[in-house]
N, C-alpha and C. Protein backbone atom coordinates (compact mmCIF):
# COMPACT_ATOMS: atom_id res chain seq x y z
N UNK A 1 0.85 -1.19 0.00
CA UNK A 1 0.00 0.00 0.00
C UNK A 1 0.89 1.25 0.00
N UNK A 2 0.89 2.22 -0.78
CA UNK A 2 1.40 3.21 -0.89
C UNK A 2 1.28 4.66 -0.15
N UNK A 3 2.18 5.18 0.36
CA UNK A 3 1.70 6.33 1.44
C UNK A 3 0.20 7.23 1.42
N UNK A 4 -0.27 7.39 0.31
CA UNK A 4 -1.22 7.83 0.04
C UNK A 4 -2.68 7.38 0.37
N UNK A 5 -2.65 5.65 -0.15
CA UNK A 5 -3.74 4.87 0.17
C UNK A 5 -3.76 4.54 2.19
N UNK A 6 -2.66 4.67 2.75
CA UNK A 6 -2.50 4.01 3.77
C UNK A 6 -2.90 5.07 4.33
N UNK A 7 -2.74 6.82 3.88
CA UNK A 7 -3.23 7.70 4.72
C UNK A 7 -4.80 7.57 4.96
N UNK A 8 -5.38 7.31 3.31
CA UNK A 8 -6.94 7.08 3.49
C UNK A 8 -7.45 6.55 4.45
N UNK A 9 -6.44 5.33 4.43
CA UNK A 9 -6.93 4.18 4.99
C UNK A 9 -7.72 4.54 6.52
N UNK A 10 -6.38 4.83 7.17
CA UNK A 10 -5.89 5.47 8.55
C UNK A 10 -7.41 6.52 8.74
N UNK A 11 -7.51 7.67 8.03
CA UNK A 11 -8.62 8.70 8.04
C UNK A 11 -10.05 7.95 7.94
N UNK A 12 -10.07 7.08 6.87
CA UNK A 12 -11.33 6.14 6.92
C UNK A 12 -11.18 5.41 8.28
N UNK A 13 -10.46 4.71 8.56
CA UNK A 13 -10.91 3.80 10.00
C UNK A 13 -11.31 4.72 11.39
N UNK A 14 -10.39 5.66 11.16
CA UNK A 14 -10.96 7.11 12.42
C UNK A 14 -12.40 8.09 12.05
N UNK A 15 -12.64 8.29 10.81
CA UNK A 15 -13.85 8.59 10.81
C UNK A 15 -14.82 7.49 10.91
N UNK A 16 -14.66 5.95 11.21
CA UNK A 16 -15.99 4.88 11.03
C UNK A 16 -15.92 4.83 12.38
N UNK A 17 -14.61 5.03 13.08
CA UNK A 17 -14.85 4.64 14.70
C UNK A 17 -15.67 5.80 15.34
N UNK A 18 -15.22 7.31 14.81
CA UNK A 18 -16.56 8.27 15.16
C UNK A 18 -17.95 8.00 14.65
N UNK A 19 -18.63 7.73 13.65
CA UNK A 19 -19.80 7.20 13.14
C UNK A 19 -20.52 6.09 13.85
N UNK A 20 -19.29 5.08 14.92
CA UNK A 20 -20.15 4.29 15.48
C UNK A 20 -20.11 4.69 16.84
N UNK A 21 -19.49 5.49 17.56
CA UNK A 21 -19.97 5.98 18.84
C UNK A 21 -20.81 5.35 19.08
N UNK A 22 -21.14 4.57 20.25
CA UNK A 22 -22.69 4.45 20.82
C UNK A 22 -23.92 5.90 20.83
N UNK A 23 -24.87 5.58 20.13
CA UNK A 23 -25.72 6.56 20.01
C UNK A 23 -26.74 6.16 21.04
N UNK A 24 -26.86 5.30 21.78
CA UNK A 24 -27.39 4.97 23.57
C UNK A 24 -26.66 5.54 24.02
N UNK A 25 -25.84 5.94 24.42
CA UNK A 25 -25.22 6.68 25.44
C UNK A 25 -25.66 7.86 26.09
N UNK A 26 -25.80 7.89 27.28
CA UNK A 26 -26.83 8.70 27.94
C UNK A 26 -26.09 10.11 28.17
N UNK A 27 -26.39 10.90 27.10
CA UNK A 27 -25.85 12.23 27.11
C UNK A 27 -26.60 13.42 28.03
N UNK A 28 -27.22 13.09 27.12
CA UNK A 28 -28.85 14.06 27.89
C UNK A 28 -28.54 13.96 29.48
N UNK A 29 -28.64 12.64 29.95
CA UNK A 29 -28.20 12.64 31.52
C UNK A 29 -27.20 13.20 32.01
N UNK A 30 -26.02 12.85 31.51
CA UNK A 30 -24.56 13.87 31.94
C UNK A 30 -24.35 14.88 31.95
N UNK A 31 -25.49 15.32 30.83
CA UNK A 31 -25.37 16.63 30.98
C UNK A 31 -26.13 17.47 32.12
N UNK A 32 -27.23 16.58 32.01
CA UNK A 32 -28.10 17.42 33.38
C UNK A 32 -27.50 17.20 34.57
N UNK A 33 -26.98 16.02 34.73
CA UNK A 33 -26.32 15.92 36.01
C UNK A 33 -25.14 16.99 36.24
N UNK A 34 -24.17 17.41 35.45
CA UNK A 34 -22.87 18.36 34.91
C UNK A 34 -23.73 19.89 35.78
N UNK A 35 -25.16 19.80 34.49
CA UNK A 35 -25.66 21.46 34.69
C UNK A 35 -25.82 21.39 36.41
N UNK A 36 -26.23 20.49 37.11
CA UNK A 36 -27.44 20.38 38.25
C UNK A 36 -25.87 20.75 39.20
N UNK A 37 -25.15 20.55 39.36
CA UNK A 37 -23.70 20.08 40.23
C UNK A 37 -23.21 21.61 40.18
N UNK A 38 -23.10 22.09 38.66
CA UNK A 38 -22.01 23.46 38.73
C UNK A 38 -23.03 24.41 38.39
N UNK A 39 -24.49 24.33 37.62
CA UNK A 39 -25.04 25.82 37.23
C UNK A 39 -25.77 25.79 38.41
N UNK A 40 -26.42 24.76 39.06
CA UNK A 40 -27.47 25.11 40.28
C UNK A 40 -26.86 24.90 41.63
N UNK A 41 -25.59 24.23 41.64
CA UNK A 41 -25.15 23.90 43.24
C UNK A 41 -24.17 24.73 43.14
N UNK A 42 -23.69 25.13 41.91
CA UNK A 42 -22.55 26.10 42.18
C UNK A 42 -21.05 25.08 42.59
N UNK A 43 -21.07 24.06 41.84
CA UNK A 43 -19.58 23.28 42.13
C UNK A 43 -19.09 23.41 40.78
N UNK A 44 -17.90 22.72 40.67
CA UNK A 44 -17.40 22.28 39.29
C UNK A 44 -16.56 21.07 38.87
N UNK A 45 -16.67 20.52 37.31
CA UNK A 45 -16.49 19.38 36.95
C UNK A 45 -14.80 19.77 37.20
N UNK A 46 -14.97 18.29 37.85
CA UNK A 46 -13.48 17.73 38.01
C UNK A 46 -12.78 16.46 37.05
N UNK A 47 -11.98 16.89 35.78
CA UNK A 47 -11.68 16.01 35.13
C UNK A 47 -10.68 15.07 35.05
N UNK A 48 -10.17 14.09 34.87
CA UNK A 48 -8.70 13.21 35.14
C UNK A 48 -8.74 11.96 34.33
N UNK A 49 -7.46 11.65 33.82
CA UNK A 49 -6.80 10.91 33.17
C UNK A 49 -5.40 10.43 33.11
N UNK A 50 -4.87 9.35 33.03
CA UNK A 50 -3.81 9.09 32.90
C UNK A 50 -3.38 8.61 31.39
N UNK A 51 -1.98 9.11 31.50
CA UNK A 51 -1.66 9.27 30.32
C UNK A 51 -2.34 10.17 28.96
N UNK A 52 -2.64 9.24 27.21
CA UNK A 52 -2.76 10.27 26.49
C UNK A 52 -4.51 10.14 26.93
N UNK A 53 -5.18 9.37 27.72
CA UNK A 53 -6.59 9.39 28.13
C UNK A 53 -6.27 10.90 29.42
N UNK A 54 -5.60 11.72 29.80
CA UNK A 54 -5.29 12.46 30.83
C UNK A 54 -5.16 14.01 29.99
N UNK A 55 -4.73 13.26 28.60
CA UNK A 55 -4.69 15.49 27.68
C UNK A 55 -5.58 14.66 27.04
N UNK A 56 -6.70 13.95 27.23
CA UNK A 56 -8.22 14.50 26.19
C UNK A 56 -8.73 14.98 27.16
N UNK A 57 -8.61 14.66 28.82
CA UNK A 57 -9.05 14.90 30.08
C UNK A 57 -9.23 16.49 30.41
N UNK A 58 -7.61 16.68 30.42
CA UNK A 58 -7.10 18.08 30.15
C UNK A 58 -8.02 19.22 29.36
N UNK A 59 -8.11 18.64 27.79
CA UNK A 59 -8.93 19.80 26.95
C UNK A 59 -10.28 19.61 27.19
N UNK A 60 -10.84 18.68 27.66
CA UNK A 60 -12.26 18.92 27.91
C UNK A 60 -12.69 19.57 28.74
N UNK A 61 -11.38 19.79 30.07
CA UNK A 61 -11.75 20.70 31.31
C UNK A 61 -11.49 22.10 30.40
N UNK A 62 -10.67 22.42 29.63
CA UNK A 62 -10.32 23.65 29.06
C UNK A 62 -11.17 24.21 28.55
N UNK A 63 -11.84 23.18 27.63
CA UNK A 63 -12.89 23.48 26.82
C UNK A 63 -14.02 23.97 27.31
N UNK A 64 -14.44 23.07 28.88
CA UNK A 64 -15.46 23.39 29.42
C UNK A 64 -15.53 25.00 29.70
N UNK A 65 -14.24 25.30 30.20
CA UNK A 65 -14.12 26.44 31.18
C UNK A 65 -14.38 27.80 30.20
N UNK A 66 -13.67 27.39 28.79
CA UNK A 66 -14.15 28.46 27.76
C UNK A 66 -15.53 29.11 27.24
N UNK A 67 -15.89 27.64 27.89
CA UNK A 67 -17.23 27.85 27.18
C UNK A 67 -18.53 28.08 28.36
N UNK A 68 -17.83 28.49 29.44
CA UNK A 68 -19.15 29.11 31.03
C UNK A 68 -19.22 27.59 31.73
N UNK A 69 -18.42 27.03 31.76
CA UNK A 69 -18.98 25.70 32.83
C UNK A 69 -17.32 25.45 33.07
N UNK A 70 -17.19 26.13 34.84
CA UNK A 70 -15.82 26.04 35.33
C UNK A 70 -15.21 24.60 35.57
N UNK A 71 -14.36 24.23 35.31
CA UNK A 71 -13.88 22.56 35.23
C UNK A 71 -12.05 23.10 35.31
N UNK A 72 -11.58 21.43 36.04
CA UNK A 72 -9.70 21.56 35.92
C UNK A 72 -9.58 20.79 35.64
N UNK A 73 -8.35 19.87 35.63
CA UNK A 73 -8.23 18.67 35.55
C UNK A 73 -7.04 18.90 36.51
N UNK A 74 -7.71 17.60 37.37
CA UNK A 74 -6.31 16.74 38.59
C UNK A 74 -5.77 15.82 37.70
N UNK A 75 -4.71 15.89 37.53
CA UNK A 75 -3.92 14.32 37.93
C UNK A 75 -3.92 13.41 38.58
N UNK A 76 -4.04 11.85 38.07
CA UNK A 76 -4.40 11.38 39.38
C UNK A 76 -2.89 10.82 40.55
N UNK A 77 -1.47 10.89 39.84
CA UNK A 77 -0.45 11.52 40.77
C UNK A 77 -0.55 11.99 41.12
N UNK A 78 -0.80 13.36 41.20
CA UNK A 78 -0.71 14.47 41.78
C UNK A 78 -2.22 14.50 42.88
N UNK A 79 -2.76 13.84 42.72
CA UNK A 79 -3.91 13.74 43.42
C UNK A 79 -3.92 12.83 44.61
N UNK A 80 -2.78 12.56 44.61
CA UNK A 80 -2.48 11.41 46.20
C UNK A 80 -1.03 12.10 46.69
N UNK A 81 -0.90 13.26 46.38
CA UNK A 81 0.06 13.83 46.48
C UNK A 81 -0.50 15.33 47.14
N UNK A 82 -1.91 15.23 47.81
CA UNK A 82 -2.24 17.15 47.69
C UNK A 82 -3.31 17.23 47.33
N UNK A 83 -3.18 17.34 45.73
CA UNK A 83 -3.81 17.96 45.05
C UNK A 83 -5.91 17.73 45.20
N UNK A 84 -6.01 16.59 45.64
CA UNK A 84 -7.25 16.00 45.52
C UNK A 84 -7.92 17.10 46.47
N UNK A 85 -6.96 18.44 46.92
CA UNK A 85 -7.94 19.08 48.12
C UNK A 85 -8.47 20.30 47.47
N UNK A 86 -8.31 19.84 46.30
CA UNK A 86 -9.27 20.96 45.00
C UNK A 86 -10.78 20.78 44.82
N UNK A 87 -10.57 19.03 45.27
CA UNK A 87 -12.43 18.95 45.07
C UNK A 87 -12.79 19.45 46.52
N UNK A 88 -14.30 19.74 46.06
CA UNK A 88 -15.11 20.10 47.51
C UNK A 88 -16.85 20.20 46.98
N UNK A 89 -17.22 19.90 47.86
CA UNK A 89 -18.99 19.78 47.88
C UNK A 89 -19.42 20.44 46.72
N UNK A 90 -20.31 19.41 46.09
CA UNK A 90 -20.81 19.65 44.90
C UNK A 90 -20.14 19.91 43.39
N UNK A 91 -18.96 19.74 43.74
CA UNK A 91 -18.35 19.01 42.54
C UNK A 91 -18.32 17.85 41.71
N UNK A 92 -18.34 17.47 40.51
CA UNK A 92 -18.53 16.54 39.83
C UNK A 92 -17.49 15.99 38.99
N UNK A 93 -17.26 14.44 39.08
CA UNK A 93 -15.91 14.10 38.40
C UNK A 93 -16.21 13.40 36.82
N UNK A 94 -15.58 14.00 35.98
CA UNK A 94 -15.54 13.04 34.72
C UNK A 94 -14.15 12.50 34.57
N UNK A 95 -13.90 11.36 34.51
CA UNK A 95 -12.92 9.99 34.30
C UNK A 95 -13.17 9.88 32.95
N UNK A 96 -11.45 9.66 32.80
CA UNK A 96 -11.64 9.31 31.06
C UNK A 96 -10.68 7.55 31.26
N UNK A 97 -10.88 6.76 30.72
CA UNK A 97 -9.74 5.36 30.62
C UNK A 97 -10.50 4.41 29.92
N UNK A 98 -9.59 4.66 28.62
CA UNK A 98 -10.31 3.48 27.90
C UNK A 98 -10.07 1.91 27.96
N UNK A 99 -9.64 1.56 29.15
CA UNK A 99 -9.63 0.47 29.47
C UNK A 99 -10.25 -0.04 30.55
N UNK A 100 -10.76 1.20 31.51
CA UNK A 100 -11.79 1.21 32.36
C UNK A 100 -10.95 0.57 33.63
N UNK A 101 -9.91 0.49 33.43
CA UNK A 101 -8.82 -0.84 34.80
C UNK A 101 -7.93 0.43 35.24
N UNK A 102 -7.80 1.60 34.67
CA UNK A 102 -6.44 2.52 34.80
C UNK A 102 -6.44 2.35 36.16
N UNK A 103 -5.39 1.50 36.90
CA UNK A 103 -5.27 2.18 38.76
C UNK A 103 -5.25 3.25 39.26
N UNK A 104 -5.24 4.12 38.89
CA UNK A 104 -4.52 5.36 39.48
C UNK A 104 -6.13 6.21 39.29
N UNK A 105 -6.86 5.76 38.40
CA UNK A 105 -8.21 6.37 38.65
C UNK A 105 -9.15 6.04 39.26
N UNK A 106 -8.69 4.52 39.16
CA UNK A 106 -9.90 3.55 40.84
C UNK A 106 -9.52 3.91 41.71
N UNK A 107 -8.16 4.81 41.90
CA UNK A 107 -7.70 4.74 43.55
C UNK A 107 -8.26 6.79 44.04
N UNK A 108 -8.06 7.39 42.59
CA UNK A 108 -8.93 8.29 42.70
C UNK A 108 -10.16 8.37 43.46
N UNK A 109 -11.38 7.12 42.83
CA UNK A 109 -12.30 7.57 43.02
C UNK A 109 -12.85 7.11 44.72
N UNK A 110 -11.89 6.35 45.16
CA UNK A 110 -11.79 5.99 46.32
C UNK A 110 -11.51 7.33 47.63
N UNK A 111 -10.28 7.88 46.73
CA UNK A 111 -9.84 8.96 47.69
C UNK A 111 -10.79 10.06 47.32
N UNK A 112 -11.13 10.33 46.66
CA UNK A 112 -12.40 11.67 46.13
C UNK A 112 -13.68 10.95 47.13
N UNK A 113 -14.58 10.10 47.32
CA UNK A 113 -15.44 9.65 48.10
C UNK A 113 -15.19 9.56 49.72
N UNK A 114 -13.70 9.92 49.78
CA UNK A 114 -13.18 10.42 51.36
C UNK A 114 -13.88 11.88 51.82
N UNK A 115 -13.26 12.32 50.76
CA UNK A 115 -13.59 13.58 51.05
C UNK A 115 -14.97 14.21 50.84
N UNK A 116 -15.34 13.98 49.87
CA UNK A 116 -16.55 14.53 49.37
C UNK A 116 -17.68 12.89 48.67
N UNK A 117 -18.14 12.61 50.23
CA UNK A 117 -18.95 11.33 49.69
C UNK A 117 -19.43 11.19 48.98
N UNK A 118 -19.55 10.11 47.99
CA UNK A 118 -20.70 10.35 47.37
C UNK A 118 -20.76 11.12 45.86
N UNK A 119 -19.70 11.52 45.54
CA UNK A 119 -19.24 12.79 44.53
C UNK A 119 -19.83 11.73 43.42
N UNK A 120 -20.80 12.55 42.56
CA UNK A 120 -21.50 12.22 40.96
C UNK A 120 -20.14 12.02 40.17
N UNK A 121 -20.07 11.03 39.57
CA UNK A 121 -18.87 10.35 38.54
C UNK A 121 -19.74 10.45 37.19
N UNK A 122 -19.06 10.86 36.11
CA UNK A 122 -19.41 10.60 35.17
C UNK A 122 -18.04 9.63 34.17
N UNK A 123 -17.82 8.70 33.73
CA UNK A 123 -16.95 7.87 32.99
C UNK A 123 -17.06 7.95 31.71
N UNK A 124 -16.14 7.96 30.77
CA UNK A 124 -16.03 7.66 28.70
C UNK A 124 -14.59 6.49 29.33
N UNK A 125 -15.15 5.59 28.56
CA UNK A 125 -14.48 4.32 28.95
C UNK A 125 -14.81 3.42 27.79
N UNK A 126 -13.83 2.65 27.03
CA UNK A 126 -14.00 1.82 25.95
C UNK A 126 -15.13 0.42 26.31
N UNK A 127 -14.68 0.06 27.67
CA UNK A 127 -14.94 -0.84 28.59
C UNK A 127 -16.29 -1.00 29.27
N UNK A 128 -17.44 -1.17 29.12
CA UNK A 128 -18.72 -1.17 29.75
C UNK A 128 -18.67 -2.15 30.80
N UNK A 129 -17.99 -3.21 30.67
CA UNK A 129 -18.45 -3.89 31.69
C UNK A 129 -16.82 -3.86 32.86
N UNK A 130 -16.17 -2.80 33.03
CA UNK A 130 -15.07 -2.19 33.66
C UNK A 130 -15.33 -2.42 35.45
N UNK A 131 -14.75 -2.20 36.20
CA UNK A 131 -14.96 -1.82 37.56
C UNK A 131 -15.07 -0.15 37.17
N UNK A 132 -14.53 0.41 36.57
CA UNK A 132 -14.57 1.86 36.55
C UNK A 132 -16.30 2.25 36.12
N UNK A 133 -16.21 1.57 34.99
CA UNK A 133 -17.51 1.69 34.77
C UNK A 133 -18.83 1.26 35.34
N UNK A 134 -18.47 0.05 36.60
CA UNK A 134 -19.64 0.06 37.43
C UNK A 134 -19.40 1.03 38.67
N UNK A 135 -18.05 1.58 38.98
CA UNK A 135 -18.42 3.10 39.74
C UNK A 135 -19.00 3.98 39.45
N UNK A 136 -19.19 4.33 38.20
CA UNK A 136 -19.78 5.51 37.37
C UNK A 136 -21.69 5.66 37.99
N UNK A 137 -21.76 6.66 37.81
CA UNK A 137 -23.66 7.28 38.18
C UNK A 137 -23.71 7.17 36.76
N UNK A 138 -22.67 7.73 35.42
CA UNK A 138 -23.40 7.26 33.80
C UNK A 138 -22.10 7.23 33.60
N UNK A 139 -22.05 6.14 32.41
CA UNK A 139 -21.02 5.81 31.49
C UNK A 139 -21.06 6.14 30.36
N UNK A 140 -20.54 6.91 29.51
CA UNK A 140 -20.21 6.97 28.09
C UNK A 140 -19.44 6.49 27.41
N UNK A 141 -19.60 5.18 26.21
CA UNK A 141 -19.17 4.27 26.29
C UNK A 141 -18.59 4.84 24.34
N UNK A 142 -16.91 4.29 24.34
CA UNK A 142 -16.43 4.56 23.29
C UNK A 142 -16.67 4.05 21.86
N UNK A 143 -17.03 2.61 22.14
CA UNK A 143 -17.37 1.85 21.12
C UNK A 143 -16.25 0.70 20.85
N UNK A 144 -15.37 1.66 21.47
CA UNK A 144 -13.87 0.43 21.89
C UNK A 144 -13.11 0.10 20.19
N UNK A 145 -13.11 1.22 19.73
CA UNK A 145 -12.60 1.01 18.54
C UNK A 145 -11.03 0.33 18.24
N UNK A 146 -11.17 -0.54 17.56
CA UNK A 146 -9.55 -0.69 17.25
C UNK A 146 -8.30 0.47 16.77
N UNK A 147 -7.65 0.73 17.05
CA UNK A 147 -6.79 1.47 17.48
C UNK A 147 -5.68 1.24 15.95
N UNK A 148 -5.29 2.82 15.11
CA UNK A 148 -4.61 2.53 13.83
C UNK A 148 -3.63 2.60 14.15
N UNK A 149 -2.40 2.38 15.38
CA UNK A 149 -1.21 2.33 15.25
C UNK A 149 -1.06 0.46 15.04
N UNK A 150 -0.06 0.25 14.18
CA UNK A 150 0.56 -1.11 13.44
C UNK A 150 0.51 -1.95 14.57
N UNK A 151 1.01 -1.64 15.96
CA UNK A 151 0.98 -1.97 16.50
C UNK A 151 -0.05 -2.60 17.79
N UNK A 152 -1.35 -1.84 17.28
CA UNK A 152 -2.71 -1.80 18.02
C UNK A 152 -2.21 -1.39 19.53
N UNK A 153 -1.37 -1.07 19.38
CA UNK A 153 -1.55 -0.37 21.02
C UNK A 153 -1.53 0.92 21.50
N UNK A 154 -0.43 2.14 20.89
CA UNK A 154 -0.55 2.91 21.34
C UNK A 154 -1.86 3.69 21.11
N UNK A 155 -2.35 4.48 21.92
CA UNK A 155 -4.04 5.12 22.30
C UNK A 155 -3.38 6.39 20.78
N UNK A 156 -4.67 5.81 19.97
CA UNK A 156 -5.06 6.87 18.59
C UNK A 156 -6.48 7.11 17.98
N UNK A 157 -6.77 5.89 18.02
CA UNK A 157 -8.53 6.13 17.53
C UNK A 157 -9.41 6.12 18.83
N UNK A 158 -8.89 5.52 19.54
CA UNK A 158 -9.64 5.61 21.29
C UNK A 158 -9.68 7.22 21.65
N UNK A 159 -8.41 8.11 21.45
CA UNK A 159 -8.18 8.90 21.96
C UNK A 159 -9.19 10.46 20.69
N UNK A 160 -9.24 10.10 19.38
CA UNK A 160 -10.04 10.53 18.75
C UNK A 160 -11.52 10.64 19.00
N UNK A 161 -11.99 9.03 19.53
CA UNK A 161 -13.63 8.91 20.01
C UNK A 161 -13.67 9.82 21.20
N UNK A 162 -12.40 9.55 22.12
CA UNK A 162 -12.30 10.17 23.48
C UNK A 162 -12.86 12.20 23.52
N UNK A 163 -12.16 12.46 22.22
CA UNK A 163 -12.01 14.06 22.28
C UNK A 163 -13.61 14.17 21.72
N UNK A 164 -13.70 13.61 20.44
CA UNK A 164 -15.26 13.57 20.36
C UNK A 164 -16.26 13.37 21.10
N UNK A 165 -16.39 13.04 22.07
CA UNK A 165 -17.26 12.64 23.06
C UNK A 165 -17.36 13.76 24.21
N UNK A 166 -15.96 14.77 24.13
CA UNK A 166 -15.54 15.43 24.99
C UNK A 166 -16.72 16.47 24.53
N UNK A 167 -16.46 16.89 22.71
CA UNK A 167 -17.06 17.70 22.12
C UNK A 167 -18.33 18.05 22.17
N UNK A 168 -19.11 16.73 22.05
CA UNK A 168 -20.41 16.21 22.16
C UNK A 168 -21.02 16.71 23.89
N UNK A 169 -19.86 16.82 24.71
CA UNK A 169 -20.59 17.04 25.99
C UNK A 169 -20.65 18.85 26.29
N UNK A 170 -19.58 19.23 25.55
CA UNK A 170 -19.17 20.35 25.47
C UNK A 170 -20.75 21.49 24.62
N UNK A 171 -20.42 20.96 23.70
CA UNK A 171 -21.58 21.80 22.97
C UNK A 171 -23.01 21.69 23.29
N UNK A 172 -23.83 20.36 23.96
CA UNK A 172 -24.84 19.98 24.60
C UNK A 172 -25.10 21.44 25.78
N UNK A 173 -23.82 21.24 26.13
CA UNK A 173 -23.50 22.30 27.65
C UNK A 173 -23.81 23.81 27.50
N UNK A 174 -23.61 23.95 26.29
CA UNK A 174 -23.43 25.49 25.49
C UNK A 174 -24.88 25.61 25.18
N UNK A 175 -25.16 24.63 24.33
CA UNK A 175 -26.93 24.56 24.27
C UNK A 175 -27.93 24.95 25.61
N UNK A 176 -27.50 24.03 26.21
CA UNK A 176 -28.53 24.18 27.29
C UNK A 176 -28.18 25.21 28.31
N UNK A 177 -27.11 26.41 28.27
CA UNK A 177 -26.93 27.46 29.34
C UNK A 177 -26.79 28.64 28.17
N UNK A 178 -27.51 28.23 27.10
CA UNK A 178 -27.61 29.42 26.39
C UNK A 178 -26.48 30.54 26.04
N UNK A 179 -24.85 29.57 25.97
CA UNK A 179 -23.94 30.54 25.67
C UNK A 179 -23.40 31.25 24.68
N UNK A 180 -23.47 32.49 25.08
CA UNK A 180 -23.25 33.77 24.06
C UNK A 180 -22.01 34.19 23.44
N UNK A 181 -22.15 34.64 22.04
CA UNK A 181 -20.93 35.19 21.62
C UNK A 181 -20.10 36.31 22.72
N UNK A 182 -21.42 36.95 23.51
CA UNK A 182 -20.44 38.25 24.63
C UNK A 182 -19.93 37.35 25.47
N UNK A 183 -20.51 36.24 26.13
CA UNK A 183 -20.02 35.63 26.95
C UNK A 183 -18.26 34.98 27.02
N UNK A 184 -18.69 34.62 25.50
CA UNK A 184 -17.50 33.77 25.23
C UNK A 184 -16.16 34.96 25.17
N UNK A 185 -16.56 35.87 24.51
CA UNK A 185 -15.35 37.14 24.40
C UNK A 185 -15.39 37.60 25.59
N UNK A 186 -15.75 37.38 26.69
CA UNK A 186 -15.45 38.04 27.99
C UNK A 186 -14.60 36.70 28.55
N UNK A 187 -14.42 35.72 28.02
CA UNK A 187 -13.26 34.87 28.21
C UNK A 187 -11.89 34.18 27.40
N UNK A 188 -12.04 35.29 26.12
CA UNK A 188 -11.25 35.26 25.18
C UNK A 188 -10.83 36.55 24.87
N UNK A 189 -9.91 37.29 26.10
CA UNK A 189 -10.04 38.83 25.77
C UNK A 189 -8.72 39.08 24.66
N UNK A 190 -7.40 38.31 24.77
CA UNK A 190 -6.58 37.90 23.46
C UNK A 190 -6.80 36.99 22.38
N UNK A 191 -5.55 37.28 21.38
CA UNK A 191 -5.42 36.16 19.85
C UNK A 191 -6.22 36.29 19.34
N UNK A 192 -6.29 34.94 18.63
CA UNK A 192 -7.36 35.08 17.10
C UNK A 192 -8.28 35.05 17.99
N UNK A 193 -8.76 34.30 19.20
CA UNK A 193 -10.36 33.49 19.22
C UNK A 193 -10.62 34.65 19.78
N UNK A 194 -10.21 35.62 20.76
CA UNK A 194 -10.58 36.82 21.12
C UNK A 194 -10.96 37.93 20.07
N UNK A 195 -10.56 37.95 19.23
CA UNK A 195 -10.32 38.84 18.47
C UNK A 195 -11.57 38.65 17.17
N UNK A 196 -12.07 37.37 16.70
CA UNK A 196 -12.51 37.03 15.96
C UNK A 196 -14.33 36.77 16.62
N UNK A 197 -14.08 36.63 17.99
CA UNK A 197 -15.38 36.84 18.95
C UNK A 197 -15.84 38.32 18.86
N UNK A 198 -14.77 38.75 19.17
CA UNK A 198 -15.17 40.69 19.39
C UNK A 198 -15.81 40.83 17.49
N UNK A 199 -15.44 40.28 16.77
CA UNK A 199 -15.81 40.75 15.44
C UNK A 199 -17.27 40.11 15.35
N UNK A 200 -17.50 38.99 15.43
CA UNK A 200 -18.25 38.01 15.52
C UNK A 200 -20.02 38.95 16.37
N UNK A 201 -19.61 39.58 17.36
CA UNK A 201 -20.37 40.63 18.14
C UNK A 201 -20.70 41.54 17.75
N UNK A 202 -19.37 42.20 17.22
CA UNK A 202 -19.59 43.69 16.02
C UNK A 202 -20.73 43.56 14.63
N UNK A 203 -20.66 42.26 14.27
CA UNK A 203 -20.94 42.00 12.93
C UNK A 203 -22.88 42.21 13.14
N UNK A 204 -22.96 41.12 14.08
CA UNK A 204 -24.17 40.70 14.47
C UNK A 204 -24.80 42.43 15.22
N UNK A 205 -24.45 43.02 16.08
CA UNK A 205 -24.99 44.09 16.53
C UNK A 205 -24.89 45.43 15.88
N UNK A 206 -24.61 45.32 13.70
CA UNK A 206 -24.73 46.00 13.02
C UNK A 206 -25.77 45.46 11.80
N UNK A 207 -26.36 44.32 12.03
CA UNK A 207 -27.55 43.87 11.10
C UNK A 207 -28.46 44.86 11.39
């Protein structure tokens, strides 16, 4: 196969593993549970991952925060180290591990239920029938796609469904708290996305 066909290839198998997402997957719920935790209790989503399941973790808290729904992401090192004294009442955790076994996030959710009993879990996990995933209040389930490195192991199409799913929770979120172009430029006050918001405002409040 020649570099060209093998790129297809590669792009076709990552766009069929997005197309089959589980479309059961209880979005609608995560999300209300997400809104109910940080827009009405006033907490915020707490995100974590290890490894490259830990920077889709990462941008989904980023993403969240851009977009009016405050979120970080712990580590879960750093979270038996300290850090876990970030969560507090009425915060909500989303777990990312597409193998649903990651240790370091079972031992998370152990030490997070110290502190704050009881804390709403939300999971994206390849794995449905996981221990992670029977901790979870909802699971969002990847579809467990086979993975295009030669090797089937290192995390690539997992980590593609992973960010998609991130997206999918992200924009649901935006929907339902009604977020605004002013909004968003009052958190993009530099660069392009700042800059292209402020225009984006200008444009619309000269129709």
């Amino acid at each position: 196969m020649d570099s060209h066909s093998y790129i297809s290839h590669i792009i076709e198998i990552e766009a069929n593993a997005i197309r089959n997402i589980p479309m059961e997957n209880k979005y609608t719920e995560a999300i209300d549970l997400i809104y109910e935790q940080i827009h009405i209790k006033h907490g915020k989503l707490v995100t974590s991952g290890m490894g490259k399941a830990g920077q889709i973790a990462l941008n989904i808290a980023t993403t969240f925060s851009s977009t009016g729904t405050p979120a970080i992401f712990l580590h879960p090192a750093d979270a038996q180290h300290g850090d876990l004294g970030v969560i507090q009442k009425n915060d909500i955790l989303l777990l990312v591990s597409n193998s649903g076994k990651t240790n370091e996030i079972l031992q998370l959710i152990e030490l997070a239920n110290r502190l704050v009993p009881n804390i709403p879990i939300v999971v994206i996990t390849g794995n449905g029938n996981s221990e992670l995933a029977r901790k979870a209040n909802i699971t969002l389930l990847t579809g467990n796609p086979p993975e295009v490195c030669p090797l089937g192991l290192t995390p690539t199409t997992s980590t593609t469904v992973m960010t998609v799913i991130g997206d999918i929770l992200v924009t649901l979120m935006m929907k339902k708290i009604n977020f605004t172009a002013e909004e968003y430029a009052k958190r993009h006050h530099s660069g392009y996305l700042g800059e292209k918001s402020k225009m984006y405002i200008s444009n619309n409040n000269n129709k």
